[in-house]
C-alpha atoms as a PDB file:
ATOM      1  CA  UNK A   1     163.145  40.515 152.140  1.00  0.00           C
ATOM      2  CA  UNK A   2     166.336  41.923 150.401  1.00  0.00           C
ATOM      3  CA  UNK A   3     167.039  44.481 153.151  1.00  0.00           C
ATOM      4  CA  UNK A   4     167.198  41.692 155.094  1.00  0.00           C
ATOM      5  CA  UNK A   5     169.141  39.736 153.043  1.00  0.00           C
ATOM      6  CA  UNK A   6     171.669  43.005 153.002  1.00  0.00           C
ATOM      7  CA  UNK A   7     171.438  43.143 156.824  1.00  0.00           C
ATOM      8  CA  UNK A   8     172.550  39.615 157.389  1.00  0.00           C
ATOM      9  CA  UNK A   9     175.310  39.793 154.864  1.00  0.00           C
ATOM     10  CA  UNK A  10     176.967  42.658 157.202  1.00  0.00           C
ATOM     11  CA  UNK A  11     176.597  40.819 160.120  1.00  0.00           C
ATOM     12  CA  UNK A  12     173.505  41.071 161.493  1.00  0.00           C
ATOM     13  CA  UNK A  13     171.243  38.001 163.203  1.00  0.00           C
ATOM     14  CA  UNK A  14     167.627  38.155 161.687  1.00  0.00           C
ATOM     15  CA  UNK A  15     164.785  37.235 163.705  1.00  0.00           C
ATOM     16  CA  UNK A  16     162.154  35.232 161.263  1.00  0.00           C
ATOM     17  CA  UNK A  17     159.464  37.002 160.097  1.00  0.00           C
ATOM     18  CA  UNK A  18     155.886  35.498 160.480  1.00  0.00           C
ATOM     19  CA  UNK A  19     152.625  37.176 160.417  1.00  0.00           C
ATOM     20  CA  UNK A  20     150.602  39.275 162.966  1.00  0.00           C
ATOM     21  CA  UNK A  21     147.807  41.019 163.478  1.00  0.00           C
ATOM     22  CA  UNK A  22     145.149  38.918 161.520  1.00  0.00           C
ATOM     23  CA  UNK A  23     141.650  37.498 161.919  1.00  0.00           C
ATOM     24  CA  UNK A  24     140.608  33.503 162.669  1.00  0.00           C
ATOM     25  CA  UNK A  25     138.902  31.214 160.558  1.00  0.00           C
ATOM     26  CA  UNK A  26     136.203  29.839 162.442  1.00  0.00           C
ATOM     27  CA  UNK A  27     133.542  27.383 160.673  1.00  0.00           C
ATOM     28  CA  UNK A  28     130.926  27.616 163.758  1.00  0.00           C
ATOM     29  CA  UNK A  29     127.454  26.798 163.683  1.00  0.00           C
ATOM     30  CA  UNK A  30     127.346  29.397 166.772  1.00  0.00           C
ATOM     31  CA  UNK A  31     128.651  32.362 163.895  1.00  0.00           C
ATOM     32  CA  UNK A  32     126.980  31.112 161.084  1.00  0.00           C
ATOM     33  CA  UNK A  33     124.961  34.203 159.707  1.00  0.00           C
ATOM     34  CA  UNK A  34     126.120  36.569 162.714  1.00  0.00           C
ATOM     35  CA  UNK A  35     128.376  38.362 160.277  1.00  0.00           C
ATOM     36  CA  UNK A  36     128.566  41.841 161.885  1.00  0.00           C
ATOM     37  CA  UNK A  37     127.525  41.464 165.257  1.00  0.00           C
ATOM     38  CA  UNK A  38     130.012  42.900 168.417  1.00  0.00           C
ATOM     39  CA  UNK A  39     130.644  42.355 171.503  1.00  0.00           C
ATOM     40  CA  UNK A  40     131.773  45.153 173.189  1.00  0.00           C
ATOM     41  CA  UNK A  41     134.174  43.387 176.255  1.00  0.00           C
ATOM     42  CA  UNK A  42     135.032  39.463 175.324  1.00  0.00           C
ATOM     43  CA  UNK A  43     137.794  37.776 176.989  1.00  0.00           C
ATOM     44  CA  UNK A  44     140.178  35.673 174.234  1.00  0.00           C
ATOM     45  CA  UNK A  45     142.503  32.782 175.175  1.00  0.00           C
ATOM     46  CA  UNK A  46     145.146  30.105 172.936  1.00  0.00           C
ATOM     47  CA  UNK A  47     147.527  28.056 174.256  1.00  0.00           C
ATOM     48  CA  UNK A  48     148.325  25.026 174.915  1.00  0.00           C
ATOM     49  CA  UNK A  49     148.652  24.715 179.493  1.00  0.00           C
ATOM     50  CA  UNK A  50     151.976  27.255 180.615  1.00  0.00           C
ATOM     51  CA  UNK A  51     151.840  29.011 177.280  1.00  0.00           C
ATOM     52  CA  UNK A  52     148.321  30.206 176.969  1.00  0.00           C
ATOM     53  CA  UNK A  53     147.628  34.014 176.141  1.00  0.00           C
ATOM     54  CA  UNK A  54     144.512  36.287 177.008  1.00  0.00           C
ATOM     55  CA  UNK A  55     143.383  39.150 176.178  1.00  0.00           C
ATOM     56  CA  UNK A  56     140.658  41.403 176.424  1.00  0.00           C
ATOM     57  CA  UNK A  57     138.338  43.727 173.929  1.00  0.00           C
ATOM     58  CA  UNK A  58     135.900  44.214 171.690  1.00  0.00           C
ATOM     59  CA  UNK A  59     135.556  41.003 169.104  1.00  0.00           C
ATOM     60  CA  UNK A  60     133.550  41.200 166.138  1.00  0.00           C
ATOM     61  CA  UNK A  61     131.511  38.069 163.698  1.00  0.00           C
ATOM     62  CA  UNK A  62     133.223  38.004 160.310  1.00  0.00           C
ATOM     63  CA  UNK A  63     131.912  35.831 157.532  1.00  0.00           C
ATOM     64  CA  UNK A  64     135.089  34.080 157.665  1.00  0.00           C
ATOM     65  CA  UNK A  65     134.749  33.728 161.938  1.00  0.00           C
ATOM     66  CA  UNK A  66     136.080  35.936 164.900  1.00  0.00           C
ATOM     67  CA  UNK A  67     137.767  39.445 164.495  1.00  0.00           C
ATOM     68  CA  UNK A  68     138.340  42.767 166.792  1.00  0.00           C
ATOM     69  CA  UNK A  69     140.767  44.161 168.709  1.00  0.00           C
ATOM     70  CA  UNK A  70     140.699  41.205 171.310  1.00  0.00           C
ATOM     71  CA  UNK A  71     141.455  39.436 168.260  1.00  0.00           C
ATOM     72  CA  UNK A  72     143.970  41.119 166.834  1.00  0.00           C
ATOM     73  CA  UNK A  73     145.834  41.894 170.316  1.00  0.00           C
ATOM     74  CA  UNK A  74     146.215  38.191 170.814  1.00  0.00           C
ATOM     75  CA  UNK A  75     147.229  37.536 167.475  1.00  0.00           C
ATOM     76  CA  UNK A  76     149.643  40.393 167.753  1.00  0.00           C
ATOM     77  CA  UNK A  77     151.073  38.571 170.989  1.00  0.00           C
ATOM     78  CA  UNK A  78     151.059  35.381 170.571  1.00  0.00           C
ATOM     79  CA  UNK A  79     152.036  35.611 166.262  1.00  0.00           C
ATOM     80  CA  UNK A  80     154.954  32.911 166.436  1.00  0.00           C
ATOM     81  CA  UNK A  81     152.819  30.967 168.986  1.00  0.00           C
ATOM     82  CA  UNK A  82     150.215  30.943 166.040  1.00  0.00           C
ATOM     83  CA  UNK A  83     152.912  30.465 163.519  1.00  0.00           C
ATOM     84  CA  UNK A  84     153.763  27.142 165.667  1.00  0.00           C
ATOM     85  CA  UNK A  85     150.712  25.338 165.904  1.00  0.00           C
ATOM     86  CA  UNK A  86     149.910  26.396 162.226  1.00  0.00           C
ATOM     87  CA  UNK A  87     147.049  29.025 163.018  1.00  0.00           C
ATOM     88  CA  UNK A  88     145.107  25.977 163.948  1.00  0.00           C
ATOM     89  CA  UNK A  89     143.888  25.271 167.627  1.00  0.00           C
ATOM     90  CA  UNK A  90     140.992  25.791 169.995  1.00  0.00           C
ATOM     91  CA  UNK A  91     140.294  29.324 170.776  1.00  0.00           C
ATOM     92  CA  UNK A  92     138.685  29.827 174.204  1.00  0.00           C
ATOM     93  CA  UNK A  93     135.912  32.982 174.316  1.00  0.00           C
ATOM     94  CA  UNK A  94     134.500  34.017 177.840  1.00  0.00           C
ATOM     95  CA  UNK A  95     131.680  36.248 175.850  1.00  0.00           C
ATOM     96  CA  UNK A  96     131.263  37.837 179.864  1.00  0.00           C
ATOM     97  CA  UNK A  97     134.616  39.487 179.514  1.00  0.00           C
ATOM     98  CA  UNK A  98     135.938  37.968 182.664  1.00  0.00           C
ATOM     99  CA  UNK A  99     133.111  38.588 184.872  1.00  0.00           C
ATOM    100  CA  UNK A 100     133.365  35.166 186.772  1.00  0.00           C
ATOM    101  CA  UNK A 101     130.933  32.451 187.269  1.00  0.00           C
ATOM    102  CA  UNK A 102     129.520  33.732 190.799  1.00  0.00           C
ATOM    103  CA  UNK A 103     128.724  37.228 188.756  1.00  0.00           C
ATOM    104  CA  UNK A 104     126.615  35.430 186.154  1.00  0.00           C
ATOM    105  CA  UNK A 105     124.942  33.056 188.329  1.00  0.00           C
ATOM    106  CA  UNK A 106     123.602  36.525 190.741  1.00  0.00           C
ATOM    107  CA  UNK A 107     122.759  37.492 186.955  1.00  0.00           C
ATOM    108  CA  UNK A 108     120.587  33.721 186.137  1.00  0.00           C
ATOM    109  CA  UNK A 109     118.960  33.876 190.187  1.00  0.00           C
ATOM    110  CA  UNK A 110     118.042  37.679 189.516  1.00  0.00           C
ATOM    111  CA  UNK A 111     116.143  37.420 186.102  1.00  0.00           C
ATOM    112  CA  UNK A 112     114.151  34.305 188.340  1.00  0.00           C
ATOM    113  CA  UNK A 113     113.494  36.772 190.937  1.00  0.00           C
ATOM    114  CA  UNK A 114     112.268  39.624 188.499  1.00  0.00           C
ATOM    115  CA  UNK A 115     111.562  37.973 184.900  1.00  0.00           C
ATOM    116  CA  UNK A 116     110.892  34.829 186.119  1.00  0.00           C
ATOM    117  CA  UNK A 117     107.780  33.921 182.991  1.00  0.00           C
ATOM    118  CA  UNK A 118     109.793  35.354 180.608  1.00  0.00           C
ATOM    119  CA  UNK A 119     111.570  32.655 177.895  1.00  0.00           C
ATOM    120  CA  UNK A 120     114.812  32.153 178.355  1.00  0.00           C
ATOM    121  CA  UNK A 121     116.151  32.463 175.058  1.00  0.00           C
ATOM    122  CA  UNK A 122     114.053  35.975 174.307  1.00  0.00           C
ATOM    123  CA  UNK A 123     115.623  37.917 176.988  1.00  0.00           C
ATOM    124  CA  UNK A 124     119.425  38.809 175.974  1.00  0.00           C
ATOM    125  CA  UNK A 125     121.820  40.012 178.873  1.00  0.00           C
ATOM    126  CA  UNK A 126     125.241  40.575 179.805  1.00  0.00           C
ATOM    127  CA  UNK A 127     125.253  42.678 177.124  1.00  0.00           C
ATOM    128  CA  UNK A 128     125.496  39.671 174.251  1.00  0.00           C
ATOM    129  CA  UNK A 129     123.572  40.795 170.696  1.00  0.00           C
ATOM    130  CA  UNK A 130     120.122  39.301 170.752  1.00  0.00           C
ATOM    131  CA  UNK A 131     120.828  36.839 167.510  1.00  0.00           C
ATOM    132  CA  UNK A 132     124.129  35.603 169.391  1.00  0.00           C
ATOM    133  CA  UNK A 133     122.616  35.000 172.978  1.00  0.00           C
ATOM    134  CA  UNK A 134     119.972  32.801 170.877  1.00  0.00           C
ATOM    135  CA  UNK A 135     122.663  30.533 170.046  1.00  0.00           C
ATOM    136  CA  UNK A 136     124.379  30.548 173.205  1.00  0.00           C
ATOM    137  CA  UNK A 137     121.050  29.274 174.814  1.00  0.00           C
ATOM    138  CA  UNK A 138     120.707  26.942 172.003  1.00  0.00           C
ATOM    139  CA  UNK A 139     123.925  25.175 172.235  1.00  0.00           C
ATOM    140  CA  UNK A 140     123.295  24.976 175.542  1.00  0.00           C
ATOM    141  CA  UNK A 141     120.470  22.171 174.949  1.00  0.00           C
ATOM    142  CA  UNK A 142     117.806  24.787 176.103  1.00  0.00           C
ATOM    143  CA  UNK A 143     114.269  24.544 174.669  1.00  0.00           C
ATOM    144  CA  UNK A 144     112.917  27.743 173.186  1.00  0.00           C
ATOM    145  CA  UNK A 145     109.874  27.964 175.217  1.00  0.00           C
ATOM    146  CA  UNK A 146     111.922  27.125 178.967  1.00  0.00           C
ATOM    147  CA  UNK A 147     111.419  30.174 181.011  1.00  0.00           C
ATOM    148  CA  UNK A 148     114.178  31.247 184.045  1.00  0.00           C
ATOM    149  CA  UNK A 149     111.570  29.853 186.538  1.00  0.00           C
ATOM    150  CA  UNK A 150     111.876  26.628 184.923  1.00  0.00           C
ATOM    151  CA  UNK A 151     115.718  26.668 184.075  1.00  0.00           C
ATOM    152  CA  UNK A 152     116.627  23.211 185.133  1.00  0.00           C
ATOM    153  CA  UNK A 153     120.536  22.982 186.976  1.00  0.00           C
ATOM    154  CA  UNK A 154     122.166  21.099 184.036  1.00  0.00           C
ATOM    155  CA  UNK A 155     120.427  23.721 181.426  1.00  0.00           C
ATOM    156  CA  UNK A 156     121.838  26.297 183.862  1.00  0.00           C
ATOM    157  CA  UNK A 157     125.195  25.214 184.369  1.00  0.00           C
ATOM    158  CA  UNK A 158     125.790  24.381 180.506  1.00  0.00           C
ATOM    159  CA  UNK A 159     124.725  28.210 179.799  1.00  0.00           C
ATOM    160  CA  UNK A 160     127.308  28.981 182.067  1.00  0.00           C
ATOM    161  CA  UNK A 161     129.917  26.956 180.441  1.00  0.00           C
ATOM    162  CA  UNK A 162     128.842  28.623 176.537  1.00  0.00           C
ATOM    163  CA  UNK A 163     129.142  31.828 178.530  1.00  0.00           C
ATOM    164  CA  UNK A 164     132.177  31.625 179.852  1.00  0.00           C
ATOM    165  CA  UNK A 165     134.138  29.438 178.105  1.00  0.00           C
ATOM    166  CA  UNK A 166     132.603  28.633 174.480  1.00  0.00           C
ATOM    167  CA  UNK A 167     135.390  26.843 172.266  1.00  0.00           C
ATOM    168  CA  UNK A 168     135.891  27.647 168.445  1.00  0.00           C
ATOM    169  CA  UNK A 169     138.062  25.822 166.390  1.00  0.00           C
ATOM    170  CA  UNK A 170     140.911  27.671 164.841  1.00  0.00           C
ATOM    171  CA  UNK A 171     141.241  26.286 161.524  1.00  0.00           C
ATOM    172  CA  UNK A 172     143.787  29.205 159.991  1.00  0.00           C
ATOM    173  CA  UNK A 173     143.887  33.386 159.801  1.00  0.00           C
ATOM    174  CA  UNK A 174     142.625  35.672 157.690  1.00  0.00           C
ATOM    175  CA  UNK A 175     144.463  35.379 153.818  1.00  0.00           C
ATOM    176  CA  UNK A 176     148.091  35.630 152.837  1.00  0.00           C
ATOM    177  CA  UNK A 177     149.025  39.308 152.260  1.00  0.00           C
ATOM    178  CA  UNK A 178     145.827  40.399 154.322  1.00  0.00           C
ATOM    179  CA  UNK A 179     147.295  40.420 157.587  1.00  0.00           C
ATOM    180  CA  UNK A 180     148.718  44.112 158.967  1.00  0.00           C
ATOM    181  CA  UNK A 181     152.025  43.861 159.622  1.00  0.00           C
ATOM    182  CA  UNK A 182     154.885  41.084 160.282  1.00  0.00           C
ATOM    183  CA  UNK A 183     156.780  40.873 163.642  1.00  0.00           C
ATOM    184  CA  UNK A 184     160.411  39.713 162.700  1.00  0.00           C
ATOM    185  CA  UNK A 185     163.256  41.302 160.773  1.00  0.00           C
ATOM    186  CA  UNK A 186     166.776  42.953 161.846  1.00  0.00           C
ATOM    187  CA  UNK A 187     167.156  41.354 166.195  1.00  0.00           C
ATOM    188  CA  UNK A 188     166.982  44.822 167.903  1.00  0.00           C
ATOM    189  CA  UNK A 189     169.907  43.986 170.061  1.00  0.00           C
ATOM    190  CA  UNK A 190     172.600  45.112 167.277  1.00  0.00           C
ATOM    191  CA  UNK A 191     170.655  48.302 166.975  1.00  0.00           C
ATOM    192  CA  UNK A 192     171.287  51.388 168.636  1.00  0.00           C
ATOM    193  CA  UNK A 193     167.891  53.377 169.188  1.00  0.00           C
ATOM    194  CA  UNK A 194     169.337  56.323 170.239  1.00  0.00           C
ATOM    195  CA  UNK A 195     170.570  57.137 166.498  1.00  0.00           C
ATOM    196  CA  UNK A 196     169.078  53.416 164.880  1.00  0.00           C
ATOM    197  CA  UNK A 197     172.762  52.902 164.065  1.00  0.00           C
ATOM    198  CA  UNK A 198     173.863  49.428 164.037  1.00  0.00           C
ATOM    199  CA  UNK A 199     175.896  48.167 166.441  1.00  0.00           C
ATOM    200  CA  UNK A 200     177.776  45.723 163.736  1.00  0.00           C
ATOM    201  CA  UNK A 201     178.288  47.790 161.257  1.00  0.00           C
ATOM    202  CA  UNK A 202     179.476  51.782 161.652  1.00  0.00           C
ATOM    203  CA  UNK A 203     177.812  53.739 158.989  1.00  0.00           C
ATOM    204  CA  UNK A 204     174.647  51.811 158.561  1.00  0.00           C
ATOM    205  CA  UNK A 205     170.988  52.470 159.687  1.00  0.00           C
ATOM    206  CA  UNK A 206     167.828  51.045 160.107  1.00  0.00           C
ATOM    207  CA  UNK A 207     164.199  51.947 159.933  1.00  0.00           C
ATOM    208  CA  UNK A 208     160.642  50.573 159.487  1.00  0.00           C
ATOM    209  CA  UNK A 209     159.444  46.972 158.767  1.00  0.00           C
ATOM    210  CA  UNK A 210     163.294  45.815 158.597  1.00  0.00           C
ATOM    211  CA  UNK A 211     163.341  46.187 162.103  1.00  0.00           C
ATOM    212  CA  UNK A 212     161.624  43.440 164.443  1.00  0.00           C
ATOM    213  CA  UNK A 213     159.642  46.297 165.832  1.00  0.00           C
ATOM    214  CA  UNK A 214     155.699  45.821 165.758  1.00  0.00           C
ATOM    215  CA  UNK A 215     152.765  46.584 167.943  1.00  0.00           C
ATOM    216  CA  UNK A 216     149.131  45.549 168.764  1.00  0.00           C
ATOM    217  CA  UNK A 217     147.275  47.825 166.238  1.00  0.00           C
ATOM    218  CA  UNK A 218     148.728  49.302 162.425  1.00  0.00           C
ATOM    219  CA  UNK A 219     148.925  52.681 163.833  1.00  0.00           C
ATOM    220  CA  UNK A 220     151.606  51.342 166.203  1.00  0.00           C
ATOM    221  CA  UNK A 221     153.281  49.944 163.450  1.00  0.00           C
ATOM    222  CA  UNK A 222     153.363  53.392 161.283  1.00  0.00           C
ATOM    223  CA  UNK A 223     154.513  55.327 164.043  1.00  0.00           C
ATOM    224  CA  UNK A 224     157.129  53.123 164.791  1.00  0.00           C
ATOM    225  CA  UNK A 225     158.591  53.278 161.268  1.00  0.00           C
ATOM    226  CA  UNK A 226     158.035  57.001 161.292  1.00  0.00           C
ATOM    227  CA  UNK A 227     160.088  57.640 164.548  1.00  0.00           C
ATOM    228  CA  UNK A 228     162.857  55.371 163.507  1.00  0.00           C
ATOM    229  CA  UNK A 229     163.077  57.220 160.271  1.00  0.00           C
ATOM    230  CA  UNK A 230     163.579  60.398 161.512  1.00  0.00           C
ATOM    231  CA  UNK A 231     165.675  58.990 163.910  1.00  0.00           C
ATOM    232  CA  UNK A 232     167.943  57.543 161.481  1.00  0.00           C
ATOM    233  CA  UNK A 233     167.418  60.546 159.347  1.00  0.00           C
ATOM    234  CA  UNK A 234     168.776  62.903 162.270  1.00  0.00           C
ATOM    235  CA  UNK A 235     171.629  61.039 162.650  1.00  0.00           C
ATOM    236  CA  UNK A 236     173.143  60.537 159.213  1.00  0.00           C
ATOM    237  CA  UNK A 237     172.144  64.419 158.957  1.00  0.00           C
ATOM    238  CA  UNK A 238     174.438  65.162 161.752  1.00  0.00           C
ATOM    239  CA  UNK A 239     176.915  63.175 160.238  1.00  0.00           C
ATOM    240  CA  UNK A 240     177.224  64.812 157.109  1.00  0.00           C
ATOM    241  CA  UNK A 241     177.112  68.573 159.077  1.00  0.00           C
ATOM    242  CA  UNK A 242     179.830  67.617 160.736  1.00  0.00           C
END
């Protein structure tokens, strides 16, 4: 990045840029031909134990594996964290959105209660896509014709487990030069935002995708580089009336 380049020159530190806001690679049986499908509420985790990041939202089945705003949110949060390990890992999915284990198991003893006869696989809930409860249930080792009155404890307590914490493995983000934005650039410190003067050099101004300014969705990003511009535009303006 030459403005960059120009920034250090004068003085200033640069925080390395590295992508964010991108998509996962997944190779999944689980996803395989689910291309499409949502979930409205998902809960998303990565990390390694003391550094491990969550979020929450709506996550959507690319061709290429796992996208959405819980997606994107994470990967907007945790982009060097990504950067670090590679954008390979194990990505954690609680496809209940954080509804807890004593929540879903009401759910399991309920559907006994009242659907007791019907199959297990056929009858979708906690609001998973028909096509992708079908694959939770079969990972889970259940048989297609085991109906809830029949549910074994293992069967139920490995549905559980898919439901609340299925594990993908990362194996990289979406393409070079397809991701949103970048998080890095000029360290924010030596700017002032008041004007987006900097602080180590009188006279000079910053704006945009120099700065290390970025957010959890694009339109963050383009209103950030709007306000700093007129920002910086107000200033020098001043400047030069005076």
């Amino acid at each position: 990045m030459k403005g960059g380049q120009l920034a250090a020159s004068l003085g200033h530190s640069l925080v390395e840029a590295v992508p964010s806001l991108f998509s996962f690679r997944i190779k999944d049986e689980r996803l395989k031909g689910l291309a499409g499908l949502a979930k409205e509420q998902v809960q998303v985790c990565f990390g390694p134990p003391g550094r491990e990041l969550t979020q929450q939202g709506p996550v959507l089945v690319t061709h290429e594996g796992l996208s959405g705003p819980a997606i994107l949110k994470l990967s907007a949060w945790g982009a060097r964290l990504f950067a670090e390990f590679a954008y390979e890992g194990t990505l954690r999915v609680d496809w209940t959105g954080g509804l807890g284990a004593a929540v879903v198991r009401e759910r399991f003893a309920r559907c006994r209660r009242e659907t007791g006869k019907r199959f297990v696989p056929t009858q979708a809930m906690l609001g998973l896509p028909q096509r992708l409860w079908e694959r939770v249930v079969e990972h889970a080792g259940i048989p297609s014709d085991r109906r809830w009155l029949e549910l074994r404890k293992e069967e139920e307590e490995a549905l559980l487990r898919g439901l609340l914490e299925s594990r993908f493995p990362v194996s990289g983000k979406s393409l070079n030069k397809e991701e949103f934005v970048t998080c890095g650039g000029v360290n924010t410190r030596e700017v002032d935002f008041r004007t987006m003067e900097s602080k180590c050099c009188p006279g000079l101004y910053f704006a945009g995708e120099i700065l290390d300014v970025d957010g959890v969705t694009g339109g963050f990003n383009f209103q950030a580089a709007w306000t700093t511009g007129y920002l910086a535009g107000q200033a020098m303006a001043a400047i030069r009336e005076g």
